[in-house]
N, C-alpha and C. Protein backbone atom coordinates (compact mmCIF):
# COMPACT_ATOMS: atom_id res chain seq x y z
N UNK A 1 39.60 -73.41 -42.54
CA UNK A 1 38.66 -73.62 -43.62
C UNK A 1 37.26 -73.26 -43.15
N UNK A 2 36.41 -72.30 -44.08
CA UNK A 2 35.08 -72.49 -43.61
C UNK A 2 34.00 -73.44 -43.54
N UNK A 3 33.22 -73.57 -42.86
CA UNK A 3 32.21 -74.33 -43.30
C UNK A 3 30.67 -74.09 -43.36
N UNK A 4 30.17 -74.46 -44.37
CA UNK A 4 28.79 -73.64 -44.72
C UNK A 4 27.98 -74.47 -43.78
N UNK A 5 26.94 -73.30 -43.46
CA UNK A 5 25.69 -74.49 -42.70
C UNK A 5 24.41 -73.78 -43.99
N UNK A 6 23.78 -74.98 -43.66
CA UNK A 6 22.72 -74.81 -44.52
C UNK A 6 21.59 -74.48 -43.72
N UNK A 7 19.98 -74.17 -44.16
CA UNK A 7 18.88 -74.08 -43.57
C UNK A 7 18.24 -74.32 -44.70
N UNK A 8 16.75 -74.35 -44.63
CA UNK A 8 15.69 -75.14 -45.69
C UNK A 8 15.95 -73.24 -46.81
N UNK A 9 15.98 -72.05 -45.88
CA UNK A 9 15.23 -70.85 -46.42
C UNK A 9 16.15 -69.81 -46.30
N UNK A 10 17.24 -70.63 -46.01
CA UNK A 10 18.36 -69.44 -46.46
C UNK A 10 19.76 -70.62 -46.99
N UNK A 11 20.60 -68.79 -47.54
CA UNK A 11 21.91 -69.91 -47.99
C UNK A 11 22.53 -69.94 -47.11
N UNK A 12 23.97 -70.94 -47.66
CA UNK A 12 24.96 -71.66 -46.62
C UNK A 12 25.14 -70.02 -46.31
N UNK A 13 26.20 -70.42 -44.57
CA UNK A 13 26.78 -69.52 -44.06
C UNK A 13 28.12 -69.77 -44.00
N UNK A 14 29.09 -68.94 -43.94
CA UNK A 14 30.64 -69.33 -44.12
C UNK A 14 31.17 -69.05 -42.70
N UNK A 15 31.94 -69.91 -41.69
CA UNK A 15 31.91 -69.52 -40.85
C UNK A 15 33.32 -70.11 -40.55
N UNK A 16 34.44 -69.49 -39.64
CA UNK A 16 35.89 -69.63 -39.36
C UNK A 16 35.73 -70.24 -38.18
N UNK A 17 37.06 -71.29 -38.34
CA UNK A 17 36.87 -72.53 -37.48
C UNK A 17 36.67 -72.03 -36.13
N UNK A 18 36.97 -70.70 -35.29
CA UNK A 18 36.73 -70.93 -34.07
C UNK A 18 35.12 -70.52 -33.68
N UNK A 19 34.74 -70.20 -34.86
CA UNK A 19 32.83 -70.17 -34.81
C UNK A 19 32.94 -72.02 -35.10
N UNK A 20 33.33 -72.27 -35.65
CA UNK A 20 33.12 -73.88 -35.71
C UNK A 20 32.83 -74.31 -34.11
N UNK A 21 33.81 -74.14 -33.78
CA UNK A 21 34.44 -74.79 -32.57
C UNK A 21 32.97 -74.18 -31.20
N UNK A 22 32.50 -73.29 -31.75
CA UNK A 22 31.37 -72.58 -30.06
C UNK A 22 29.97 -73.40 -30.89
N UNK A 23 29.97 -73.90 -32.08
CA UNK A 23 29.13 -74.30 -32.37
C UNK A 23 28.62 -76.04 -32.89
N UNK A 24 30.08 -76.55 -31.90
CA UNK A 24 30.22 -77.68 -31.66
C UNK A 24 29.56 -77.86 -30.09
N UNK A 25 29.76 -76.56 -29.25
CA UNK A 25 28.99 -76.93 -28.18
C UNK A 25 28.08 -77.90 -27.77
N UNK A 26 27.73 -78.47 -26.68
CA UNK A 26 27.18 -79.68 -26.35
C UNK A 26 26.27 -79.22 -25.23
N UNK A 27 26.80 -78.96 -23.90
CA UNK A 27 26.31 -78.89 -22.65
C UNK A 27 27.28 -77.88 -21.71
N UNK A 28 26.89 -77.70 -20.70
CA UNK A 28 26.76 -76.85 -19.31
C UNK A 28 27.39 -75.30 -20.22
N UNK A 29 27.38 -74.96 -19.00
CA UNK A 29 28.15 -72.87 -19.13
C UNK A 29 29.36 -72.77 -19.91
N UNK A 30 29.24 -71.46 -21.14
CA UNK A 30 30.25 -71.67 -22.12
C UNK A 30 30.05 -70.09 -21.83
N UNK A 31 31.69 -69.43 -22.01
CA UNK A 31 31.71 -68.12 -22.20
C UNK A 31 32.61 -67.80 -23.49
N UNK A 32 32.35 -66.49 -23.98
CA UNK A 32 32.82 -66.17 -25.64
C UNK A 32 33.71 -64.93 -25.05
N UNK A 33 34.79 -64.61 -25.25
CA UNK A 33 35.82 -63.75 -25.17
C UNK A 33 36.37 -63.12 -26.45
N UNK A 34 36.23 -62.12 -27.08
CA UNK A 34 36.92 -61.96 -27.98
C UNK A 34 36.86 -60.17 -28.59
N UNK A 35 37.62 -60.53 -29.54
CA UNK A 35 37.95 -58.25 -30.03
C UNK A 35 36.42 -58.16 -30.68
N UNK A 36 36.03 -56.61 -30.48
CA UNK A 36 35.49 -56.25 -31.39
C UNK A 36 34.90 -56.83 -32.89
N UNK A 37 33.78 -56.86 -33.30
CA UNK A 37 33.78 -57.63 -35.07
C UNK A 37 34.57 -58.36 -34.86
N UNK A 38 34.54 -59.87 -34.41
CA UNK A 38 34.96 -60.81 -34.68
C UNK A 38 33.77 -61.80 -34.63
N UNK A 39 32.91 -61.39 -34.69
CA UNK A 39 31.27 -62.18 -34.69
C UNK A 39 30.62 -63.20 -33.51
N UNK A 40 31.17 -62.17 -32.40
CA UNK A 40 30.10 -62.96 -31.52
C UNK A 40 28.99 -63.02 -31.05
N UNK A 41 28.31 -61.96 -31.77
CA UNK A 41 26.99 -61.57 -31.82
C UNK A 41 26.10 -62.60 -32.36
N UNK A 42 27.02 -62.73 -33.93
CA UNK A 42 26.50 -63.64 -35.20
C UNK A 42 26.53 -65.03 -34.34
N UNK A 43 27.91 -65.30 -34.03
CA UNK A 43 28.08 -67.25 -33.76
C UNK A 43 27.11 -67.53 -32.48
N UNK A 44 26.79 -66.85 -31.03
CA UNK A 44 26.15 -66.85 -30.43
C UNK A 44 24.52 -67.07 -30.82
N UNK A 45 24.23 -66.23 -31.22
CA UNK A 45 22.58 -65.89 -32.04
C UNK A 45 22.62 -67.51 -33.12
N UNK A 46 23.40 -68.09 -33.48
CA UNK A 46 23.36 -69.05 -34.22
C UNK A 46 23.08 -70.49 -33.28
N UNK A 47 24.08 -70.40 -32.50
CA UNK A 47 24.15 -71.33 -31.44
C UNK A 47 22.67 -71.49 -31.13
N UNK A 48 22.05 -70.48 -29.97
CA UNK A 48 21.16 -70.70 -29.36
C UNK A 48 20.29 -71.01 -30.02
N UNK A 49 19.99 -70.30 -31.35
CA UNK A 49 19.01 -71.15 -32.65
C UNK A 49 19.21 -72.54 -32.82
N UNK A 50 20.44 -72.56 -32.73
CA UNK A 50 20.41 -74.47 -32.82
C UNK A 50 20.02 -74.72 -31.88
N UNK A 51 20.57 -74.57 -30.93
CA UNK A 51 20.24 -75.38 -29.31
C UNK A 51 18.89 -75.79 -28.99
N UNK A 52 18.07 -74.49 -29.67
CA UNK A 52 16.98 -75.12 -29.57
C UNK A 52 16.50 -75.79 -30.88
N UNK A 53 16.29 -75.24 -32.03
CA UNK A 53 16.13 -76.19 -33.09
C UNK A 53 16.34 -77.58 -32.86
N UNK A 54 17.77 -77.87 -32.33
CA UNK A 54 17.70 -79.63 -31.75
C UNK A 54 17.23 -80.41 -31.26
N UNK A 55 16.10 -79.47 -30.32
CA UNK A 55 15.49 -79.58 -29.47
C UNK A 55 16.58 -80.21 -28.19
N UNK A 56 17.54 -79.75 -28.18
CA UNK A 56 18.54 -79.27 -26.75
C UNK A 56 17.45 -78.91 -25.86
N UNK A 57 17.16 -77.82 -25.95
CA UNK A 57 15.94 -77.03 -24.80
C UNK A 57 14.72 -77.44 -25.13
N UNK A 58 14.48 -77.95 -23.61
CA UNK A 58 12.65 -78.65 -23.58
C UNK A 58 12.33 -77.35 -23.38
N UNK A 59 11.51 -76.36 -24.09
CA UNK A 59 10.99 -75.32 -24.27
C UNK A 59 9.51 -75.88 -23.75
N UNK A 60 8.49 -77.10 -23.76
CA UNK A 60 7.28 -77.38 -23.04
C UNK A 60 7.64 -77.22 -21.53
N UNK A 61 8.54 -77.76 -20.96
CA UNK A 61 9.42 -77.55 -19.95
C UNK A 61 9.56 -76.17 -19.02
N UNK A 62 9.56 -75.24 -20.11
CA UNK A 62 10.00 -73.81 -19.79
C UNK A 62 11.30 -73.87 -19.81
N UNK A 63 12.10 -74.75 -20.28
CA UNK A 63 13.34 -74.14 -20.53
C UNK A 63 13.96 -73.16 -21.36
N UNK A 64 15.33 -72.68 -21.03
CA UNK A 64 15.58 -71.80 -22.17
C UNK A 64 17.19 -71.45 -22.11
N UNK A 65 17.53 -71.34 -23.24
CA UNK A 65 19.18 -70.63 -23.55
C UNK A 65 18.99 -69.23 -22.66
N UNK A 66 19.97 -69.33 -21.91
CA UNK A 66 20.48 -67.63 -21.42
C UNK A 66 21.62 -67.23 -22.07
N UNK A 67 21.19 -66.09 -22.44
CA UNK A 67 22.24 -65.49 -23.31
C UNK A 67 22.44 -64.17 -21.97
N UNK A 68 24.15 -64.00 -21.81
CA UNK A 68 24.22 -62.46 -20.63
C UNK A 68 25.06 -61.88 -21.39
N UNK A 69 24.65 -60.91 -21.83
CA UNK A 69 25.85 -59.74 -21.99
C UNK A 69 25.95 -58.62 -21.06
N UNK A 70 27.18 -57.59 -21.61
CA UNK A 70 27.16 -56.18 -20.72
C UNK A 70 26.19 -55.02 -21.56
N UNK A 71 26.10 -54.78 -22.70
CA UNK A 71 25.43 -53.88 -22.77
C UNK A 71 24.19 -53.65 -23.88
N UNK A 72 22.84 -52.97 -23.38
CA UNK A 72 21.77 -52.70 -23.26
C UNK A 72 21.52 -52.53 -25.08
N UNK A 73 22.54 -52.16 -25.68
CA UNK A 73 22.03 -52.57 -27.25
C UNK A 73 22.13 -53.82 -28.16
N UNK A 74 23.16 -54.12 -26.86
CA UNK A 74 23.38 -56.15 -27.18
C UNK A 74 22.73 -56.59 -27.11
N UNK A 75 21.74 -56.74 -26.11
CA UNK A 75 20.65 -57.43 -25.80
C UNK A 75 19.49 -57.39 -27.00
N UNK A 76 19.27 -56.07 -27.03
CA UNK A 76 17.99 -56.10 -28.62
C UNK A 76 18.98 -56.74 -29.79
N UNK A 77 19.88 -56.37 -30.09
CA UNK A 77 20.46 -57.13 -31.18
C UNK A 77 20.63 -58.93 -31.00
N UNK A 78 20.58 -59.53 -30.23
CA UNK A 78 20.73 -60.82 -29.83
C UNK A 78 19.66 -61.21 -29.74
N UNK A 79 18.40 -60.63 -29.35
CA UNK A 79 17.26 -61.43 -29.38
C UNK A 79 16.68 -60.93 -30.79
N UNK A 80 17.15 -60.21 -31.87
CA UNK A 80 16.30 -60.27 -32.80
C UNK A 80 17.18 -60.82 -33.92
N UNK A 81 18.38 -61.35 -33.23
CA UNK A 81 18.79 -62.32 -34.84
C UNK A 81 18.91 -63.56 -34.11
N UNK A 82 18.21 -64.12 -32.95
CA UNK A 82 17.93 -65.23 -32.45
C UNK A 82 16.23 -65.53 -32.66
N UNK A 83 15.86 -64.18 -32.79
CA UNK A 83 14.43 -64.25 -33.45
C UNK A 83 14.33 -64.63 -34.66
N UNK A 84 15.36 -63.78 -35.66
CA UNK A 84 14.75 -63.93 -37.22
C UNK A 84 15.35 -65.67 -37.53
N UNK A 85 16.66 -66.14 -36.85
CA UNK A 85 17.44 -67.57 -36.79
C UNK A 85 15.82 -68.30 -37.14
N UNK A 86 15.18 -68.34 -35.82
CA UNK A 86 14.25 -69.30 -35.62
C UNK A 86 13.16 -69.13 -36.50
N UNK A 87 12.64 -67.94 -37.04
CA UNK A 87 11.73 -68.06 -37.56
C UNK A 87 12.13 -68.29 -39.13
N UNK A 88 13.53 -67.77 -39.89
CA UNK A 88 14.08 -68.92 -40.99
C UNK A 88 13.61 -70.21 -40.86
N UNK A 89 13.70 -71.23 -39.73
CA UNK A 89 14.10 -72.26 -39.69
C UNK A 89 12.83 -72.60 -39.65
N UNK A 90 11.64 -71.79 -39.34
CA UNK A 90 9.92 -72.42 -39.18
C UNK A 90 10.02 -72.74 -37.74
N UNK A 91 10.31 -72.47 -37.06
CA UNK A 91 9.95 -72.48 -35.50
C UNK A 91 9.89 -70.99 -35.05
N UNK A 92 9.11 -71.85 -33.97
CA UNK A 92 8.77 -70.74 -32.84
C UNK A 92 9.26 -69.57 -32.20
N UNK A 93 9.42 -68.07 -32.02
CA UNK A 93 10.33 -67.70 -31.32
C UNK A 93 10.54 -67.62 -29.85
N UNK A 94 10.53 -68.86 -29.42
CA UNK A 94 10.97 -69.05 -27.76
C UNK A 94 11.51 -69.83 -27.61
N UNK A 95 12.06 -69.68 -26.52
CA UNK A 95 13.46 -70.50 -25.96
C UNK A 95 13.62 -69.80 -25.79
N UNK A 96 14.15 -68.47 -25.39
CA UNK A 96 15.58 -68.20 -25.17
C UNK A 96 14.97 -67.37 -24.50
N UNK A 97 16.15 -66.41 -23.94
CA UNK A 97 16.55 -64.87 -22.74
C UNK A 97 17.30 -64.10 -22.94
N UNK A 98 17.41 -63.06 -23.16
CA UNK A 98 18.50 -62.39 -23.41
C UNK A 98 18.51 -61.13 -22.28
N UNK A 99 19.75 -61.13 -21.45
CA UNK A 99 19.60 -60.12 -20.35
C UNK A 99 20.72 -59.76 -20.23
N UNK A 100 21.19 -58.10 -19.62
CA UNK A 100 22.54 -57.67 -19.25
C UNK A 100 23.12 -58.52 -18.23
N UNK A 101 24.41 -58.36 -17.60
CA UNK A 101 24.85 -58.97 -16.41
C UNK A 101 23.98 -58.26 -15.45
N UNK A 102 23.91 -56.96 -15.57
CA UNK A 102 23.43 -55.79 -14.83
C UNK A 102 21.95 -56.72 -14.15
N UNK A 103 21.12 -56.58 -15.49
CA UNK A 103 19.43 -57.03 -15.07
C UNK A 103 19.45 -58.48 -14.60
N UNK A 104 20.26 -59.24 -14.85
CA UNK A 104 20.27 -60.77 -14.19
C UNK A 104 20.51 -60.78 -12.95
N UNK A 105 21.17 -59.18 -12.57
CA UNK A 105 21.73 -59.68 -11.01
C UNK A 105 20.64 -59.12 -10.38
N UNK A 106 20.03 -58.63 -10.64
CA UNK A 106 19.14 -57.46 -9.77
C UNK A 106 18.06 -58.45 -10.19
N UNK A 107 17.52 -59.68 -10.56
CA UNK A 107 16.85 -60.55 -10.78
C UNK A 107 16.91 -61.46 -9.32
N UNK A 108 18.19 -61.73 -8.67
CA UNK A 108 18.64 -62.41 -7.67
C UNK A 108 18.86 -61.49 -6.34
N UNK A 109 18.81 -60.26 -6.92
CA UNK A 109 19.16 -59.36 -5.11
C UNK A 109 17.72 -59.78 -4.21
């Protein structure tokens, strides 16, 4: 069954229970596995909008959602519907990160 989420400035969203289920998330490292268009672009980019919306992430703090993918057009697509998420909702656009596996590691060499 779907279930709609609401926001003040947009309509419900319809979303299949195993987007339910990544967006029941709570705490520590969660990874998303799945085919092609099956929306993990969408349920991800939603998540981290909540996470912080909840204020999950002390963003005064400097904290922030890391989002890692593998590739380099993922990344702009993930931070700009984690952008437009937040700014629907009237917040800020920070919190978050969005980086390849590639650029995270070469962050640590």
């Amino acid at each position: 069954m779907d279930t709609p989420i609401d926001t003040p400035t947009t309509p419900p969203l319809r979303l299949r229970p195993a987007q339910e289920a990544i967006l029941a998330y709570r705490s520590g490292r969660m990874a998303v596995s799945a085919v092609p268009g099956s929306g993990k672009t969408f349920t991800l980019s939603l998540l981290a909008a909540q996470l912080i919306a909840d204020g999950r992430v002390d963003t005064a703090n400097s904290q922030q959602v890391l989002v890692v993918t593998f590739l380099n057009a993922s990344v702009d697509t993930f931070r700009a519907r984690i952008r437009r998420r937040l700014l629907e909702m009237g917040l800020p656009d920070t919190g978050f990160d969005v980086r390849t596996l590639h650029s995270l590691s070469l962050i640590h060499i």
